[in-house]
Protein backbone atom coordinates (compact mmCIF):
# COMPACT_ATOMS: atom_id res chain seq x y z
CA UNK A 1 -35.77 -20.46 -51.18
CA UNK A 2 -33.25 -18.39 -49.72
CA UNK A 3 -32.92 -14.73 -50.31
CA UNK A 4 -29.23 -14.97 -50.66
CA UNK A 5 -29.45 -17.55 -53.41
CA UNK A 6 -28.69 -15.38 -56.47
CA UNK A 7 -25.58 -13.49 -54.38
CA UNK A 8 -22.54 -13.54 -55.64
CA UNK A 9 -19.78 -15.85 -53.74
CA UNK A 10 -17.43 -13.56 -51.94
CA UNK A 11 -14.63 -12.43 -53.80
CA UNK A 12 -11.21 -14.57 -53.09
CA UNK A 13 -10.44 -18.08 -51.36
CA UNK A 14 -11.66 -18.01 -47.60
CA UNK A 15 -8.22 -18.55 -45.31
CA UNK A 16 -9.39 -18.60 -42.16
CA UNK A 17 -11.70 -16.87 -39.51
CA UNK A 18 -10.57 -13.26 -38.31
CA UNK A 19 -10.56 -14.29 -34.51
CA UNK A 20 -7.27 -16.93 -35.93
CA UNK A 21 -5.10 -13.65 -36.01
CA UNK A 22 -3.94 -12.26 -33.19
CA UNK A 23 -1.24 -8.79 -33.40
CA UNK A 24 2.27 -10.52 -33.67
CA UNK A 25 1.37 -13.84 -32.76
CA UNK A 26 0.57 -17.14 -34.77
CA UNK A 27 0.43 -17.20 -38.61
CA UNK A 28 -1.81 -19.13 -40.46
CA UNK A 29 -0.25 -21.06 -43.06
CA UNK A 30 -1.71 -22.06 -46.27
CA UNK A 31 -0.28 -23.80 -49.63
CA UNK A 32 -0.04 -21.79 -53.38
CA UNK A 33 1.44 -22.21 -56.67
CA UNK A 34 4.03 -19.27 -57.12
CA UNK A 35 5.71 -19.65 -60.48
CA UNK A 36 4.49 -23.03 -60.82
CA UNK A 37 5.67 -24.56 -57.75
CA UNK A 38 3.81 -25.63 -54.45
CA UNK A 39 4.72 -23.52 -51.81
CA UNK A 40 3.67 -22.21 -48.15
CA UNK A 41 2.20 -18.95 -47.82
CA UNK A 42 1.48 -17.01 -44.59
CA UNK A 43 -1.25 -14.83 -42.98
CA UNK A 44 -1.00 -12.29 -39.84
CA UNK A 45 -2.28 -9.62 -37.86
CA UNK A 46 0.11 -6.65 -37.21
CA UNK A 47 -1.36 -3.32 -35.80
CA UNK A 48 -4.57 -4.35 -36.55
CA UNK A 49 -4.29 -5.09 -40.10
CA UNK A 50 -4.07 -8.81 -41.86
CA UNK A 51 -1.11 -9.07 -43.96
CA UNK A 52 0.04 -12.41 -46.20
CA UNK A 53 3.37 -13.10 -47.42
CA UNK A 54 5.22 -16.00 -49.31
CA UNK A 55 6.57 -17.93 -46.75
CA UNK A 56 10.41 -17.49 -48.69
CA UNK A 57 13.44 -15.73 -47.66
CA UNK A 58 14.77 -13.61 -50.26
CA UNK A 59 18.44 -14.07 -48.71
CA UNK A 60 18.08 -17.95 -49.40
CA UNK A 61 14.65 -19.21 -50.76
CA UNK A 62 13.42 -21.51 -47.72
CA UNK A 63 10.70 -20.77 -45.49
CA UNK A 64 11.39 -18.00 -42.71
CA UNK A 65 11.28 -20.22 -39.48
CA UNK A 66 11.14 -24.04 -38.96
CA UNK A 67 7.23 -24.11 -38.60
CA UNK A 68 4.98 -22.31 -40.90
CA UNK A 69 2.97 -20.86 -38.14
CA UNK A 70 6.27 -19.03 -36.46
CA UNK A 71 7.75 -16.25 -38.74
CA UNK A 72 7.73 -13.15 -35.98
CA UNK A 73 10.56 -12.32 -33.51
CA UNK A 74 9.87 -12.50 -29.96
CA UNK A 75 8.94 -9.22 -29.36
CA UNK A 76 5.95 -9.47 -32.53
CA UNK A 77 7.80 -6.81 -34.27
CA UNK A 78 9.91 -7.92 -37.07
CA UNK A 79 9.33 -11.16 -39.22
CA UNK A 80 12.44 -13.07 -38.99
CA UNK A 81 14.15 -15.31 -40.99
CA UNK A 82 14.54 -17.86 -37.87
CA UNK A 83 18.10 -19.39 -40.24
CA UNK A 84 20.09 -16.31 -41.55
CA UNK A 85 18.75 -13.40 -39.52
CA UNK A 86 17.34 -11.44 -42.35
CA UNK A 87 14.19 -9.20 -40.33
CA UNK A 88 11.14 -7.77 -42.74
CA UNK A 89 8.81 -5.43 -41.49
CA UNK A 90 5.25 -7.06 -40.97
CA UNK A 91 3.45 -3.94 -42.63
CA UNK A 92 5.30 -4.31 -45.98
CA UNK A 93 7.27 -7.42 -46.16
CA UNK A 94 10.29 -4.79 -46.75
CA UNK A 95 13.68 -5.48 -45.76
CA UNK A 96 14.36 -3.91 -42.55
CA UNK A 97 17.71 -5.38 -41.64
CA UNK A 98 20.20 -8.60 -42.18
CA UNK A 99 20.85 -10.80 -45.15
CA UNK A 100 17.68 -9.97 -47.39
CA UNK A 101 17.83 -9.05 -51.35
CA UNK A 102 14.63 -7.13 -51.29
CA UNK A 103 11.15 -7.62 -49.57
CA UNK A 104 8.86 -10.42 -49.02
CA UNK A 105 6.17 -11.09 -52.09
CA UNK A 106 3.14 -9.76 -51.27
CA UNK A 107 -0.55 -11.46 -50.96
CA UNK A 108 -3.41 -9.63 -51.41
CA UNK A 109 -5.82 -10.28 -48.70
CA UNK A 110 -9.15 -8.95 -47.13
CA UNK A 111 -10.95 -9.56 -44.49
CA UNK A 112 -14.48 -8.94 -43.91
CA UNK A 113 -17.52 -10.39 -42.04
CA UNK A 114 -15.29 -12.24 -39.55
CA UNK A 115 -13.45 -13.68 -42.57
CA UNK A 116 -9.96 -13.64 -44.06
CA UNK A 117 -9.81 -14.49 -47.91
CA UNK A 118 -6.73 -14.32 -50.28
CA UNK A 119 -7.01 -13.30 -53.80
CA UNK A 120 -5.05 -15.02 -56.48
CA UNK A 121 -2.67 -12.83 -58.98
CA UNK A 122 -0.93 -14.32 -62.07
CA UNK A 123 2.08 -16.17 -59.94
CA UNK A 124 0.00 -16.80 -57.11
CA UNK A 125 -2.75 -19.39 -57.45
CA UNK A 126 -4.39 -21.71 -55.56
CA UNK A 127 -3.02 -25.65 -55.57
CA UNK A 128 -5.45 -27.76 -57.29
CA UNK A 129 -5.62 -31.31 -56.17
C-alpha cells in the first residue's frame, strides 16, 4: 500500500508540465466550454508567472493569432491579436492598445510541483468527450 493512497487528487485539471512555459515564448493550448461552446484556451509564462486566457479577441471573437501556440508579439511583451492589432498585456489580459472592447477572460491557474493545472469556474469547464 502506498502512503499517498488516501491523498486527495490535486486541486484543478493538470495542463501541462512547468518546464512547457518559457517567459514570452510558446503557449500551450488547451480546449474548454465557455458559455457552452468548445473553444481554445491558452497558457504562458510572463515574468515568471503562468497566466491562461481565452484564446478570443474581444475586438472580433476569433482566436488571437493563426496557431494556438503563437499569441505574443515578437518582442514577448504584448499578446497580440495577430488579425486586427488589438495588444493585451500578458499580466492581466487588459487592453493595452488597438481595437479591443475590454480585456481578455481570465483562467485561473496554479502551478505547483513542476505542474500547471487550470481550475474550472461556472463558464469555463472542461470539454467532456
Amino acid at each position: 500500500m502506498d502512503l499517498f493512497d488516501d491523498a486527495p487528487p490535486p486541486a484543478g485539471i493538470a495542463l501541462c508540465a512547468s518546464a512547457d512555459l518559457l517567459d514570452g515564448g510558446a503557449a500551450v493550448p488547451f480546449d474548454l466550454r465557455y458559455a457552452g461552446q468548445t473553444c481554445t484556451a491558452f497558457a504562458i509564462r510572463y515574468q515568471g508567472r503562468v497566466q491562461a486566457y481565452l484564446n478570443r479577441c474581444t475586438h472580433v471573437a476569433m482566436e488571437l493569432g493563426s496557431r494556438p501556440d503563437r499569441v505574443f508579439d515578437d518582442s514577448g511583451r504584448w499578446l497580440l491579436c495577430h488579425f486586427h492589432g488589438a495588444a493585451f498585456d500578458p499580466a492581466s489580459g487588459a487592453c493595452a492598445g488597438g481595437p479591443c472592447r475590454g480585456g481578455l477572460v481570465k483562467i485561473v491557474v496554479t502551478e505547483c510541483a513542476g505542474e500547471v493545472r487550470w481550475h474550472t469556474a461556472y463558464n469555463l469547464q472542461p470539454v467532456e468527450f
